[in-house]
C-alpha atoms as a PDB file:
ATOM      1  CA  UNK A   1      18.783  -7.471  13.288  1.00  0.00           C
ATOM      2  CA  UNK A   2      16.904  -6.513  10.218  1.00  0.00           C
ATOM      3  CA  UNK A   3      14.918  -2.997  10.712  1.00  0.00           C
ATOM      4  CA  UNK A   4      12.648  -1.095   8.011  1.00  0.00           C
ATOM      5  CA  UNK A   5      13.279   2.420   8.636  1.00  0.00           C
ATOM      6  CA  UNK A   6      13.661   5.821   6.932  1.00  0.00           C
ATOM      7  CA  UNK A   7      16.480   6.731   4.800  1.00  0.00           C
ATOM      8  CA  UNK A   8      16.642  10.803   4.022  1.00  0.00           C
ATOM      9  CA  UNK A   9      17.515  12.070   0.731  1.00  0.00           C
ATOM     10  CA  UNK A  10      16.461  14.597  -0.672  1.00  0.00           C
ATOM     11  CA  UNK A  11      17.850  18.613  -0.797  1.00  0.00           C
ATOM     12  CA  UNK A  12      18.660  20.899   2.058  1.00  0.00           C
ATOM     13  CA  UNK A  13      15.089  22.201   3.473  1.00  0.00           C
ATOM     14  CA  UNK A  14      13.556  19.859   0.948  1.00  0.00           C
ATOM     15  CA  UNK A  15      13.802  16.377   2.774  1.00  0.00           C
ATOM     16  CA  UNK A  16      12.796  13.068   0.999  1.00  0.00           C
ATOM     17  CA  UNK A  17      12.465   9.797   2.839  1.00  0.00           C
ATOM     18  CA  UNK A  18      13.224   6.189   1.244  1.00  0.00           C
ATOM     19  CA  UNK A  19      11.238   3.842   3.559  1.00  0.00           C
ATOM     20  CA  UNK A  20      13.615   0.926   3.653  1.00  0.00           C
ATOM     21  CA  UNK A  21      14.620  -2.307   5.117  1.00  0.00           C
ATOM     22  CA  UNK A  22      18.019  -2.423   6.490  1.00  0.00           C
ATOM     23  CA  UNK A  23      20.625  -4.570   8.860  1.00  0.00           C
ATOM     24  CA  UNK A  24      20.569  -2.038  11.635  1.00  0.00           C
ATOM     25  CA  UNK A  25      24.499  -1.713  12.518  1.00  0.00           C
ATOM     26  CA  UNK A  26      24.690  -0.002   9.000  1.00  0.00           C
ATOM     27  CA  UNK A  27      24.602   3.433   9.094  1.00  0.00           C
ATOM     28  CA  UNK A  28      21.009   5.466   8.228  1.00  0.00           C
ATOM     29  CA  UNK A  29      21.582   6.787   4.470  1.00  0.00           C
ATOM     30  CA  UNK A  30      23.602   3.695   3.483  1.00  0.00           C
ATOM     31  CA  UNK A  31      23.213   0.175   2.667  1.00  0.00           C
ATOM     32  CA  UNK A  32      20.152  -1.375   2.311  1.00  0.00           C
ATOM     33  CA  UNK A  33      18.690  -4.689   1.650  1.00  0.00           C
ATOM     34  CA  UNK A  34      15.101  -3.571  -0.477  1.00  0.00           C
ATOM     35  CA  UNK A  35      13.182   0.167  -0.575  1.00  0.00           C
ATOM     36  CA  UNK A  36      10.052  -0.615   0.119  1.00  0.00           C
ATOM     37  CA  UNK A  37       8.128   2.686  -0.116  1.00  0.00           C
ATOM     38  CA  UNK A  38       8.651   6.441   0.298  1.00  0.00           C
ATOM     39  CA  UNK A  39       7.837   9.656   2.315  1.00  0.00           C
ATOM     40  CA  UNK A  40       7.950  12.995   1.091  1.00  0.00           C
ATOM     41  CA  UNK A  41       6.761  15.129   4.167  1.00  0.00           C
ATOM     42  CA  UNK A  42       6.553  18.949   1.951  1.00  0.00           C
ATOM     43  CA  UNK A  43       4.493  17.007  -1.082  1.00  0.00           C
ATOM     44  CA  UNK A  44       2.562  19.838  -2.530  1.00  0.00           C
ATOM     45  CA  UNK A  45      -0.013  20.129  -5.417  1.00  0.00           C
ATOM     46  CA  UNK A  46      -0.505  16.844  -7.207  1.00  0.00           C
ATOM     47  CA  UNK A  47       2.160  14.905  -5.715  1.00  0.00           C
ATOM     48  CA  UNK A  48       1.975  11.247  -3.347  1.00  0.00           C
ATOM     49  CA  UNK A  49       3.267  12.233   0.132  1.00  0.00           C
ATOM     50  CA  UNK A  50       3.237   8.613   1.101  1.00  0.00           C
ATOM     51  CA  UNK A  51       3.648   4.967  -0.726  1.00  0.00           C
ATOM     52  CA  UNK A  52       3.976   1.948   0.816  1.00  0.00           C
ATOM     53  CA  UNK A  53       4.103  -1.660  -0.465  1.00  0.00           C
ATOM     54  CA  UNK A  54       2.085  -3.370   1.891  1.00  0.00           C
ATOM     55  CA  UNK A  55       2.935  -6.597   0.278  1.00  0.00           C
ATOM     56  CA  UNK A  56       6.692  -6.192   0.795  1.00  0.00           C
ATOM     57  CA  UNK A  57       6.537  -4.730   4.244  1.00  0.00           C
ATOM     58  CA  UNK A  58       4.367  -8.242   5.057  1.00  0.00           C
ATOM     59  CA  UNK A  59       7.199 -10.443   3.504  1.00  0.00           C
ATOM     60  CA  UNK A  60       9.888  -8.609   6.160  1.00  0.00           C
ATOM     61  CA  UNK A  61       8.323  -8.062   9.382  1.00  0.00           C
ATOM     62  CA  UNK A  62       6.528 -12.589   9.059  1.00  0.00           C
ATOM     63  CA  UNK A  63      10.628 -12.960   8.696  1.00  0.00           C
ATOM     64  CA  UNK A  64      11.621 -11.026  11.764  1.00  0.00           C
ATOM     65  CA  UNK A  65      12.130  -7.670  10.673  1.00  0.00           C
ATOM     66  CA  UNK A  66      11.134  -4.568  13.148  1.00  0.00           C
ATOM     67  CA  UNK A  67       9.910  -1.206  12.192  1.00  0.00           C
ATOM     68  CA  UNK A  68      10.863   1.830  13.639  1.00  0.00           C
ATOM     69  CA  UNK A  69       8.120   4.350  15.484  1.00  0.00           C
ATOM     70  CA  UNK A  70       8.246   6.130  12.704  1.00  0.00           C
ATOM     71  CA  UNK A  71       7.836   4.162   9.981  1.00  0.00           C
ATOM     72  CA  UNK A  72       4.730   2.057  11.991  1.00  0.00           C
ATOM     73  CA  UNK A  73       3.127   5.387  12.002  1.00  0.00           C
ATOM     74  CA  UNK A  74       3.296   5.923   8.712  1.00  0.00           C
ATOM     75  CA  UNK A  75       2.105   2.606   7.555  1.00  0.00           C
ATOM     76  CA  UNK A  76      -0.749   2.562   9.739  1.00  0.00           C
ATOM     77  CA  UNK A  77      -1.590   6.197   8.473  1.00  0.00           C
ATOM     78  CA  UNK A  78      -1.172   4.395   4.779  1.00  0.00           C
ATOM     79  CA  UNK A  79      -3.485   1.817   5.650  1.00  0.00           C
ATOM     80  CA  UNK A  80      -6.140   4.341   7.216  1.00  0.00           C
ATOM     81  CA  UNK A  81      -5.723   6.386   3.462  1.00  0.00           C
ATOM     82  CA  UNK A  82      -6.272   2.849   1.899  1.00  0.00           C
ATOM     83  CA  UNK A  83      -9.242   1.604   3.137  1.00  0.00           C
END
């Protein structure tokens, strides 16, 4: 099953988040099919805490794929920020 989910980079303390669409047996920071977006929960000063290709995230969940909890929460919070 294809899932869009988070994939953590970043430093120690300093987490970054790929938001990104993925064949769920494979494990959470490795292969992945497309990023679609990010999350950077400790954003500070002028940067984007949260970007999201709505367009993209569309395209995968018409062909099946599922988002986690986490990542629906985010996009509906992006959506709210949108509009």
């Amino acid at each position: 099953m294809v899932v869009i989910r988070l994939a953590r980079g970043g430093a120690k303390k300093r987490p970054f988040f790929n938001i990104v669409v993925a064949d769920s047996r494979l494990r959470r920071d490795g292969r992945f099919i497309e990023r679609v977006g990010f999350y950077n929960p400790v954003a500070s000063g002028g940067e984007q805490p949260l970007r999201v290709a709505f367009d993209r995230v569309e395209h995968w969940t018409g062909h099946g794929a599922q988002m986690s909890p986490t990542v629906r929460r985010l996009v509906e919070q992006a959506k709210t920020a949108a509009a």
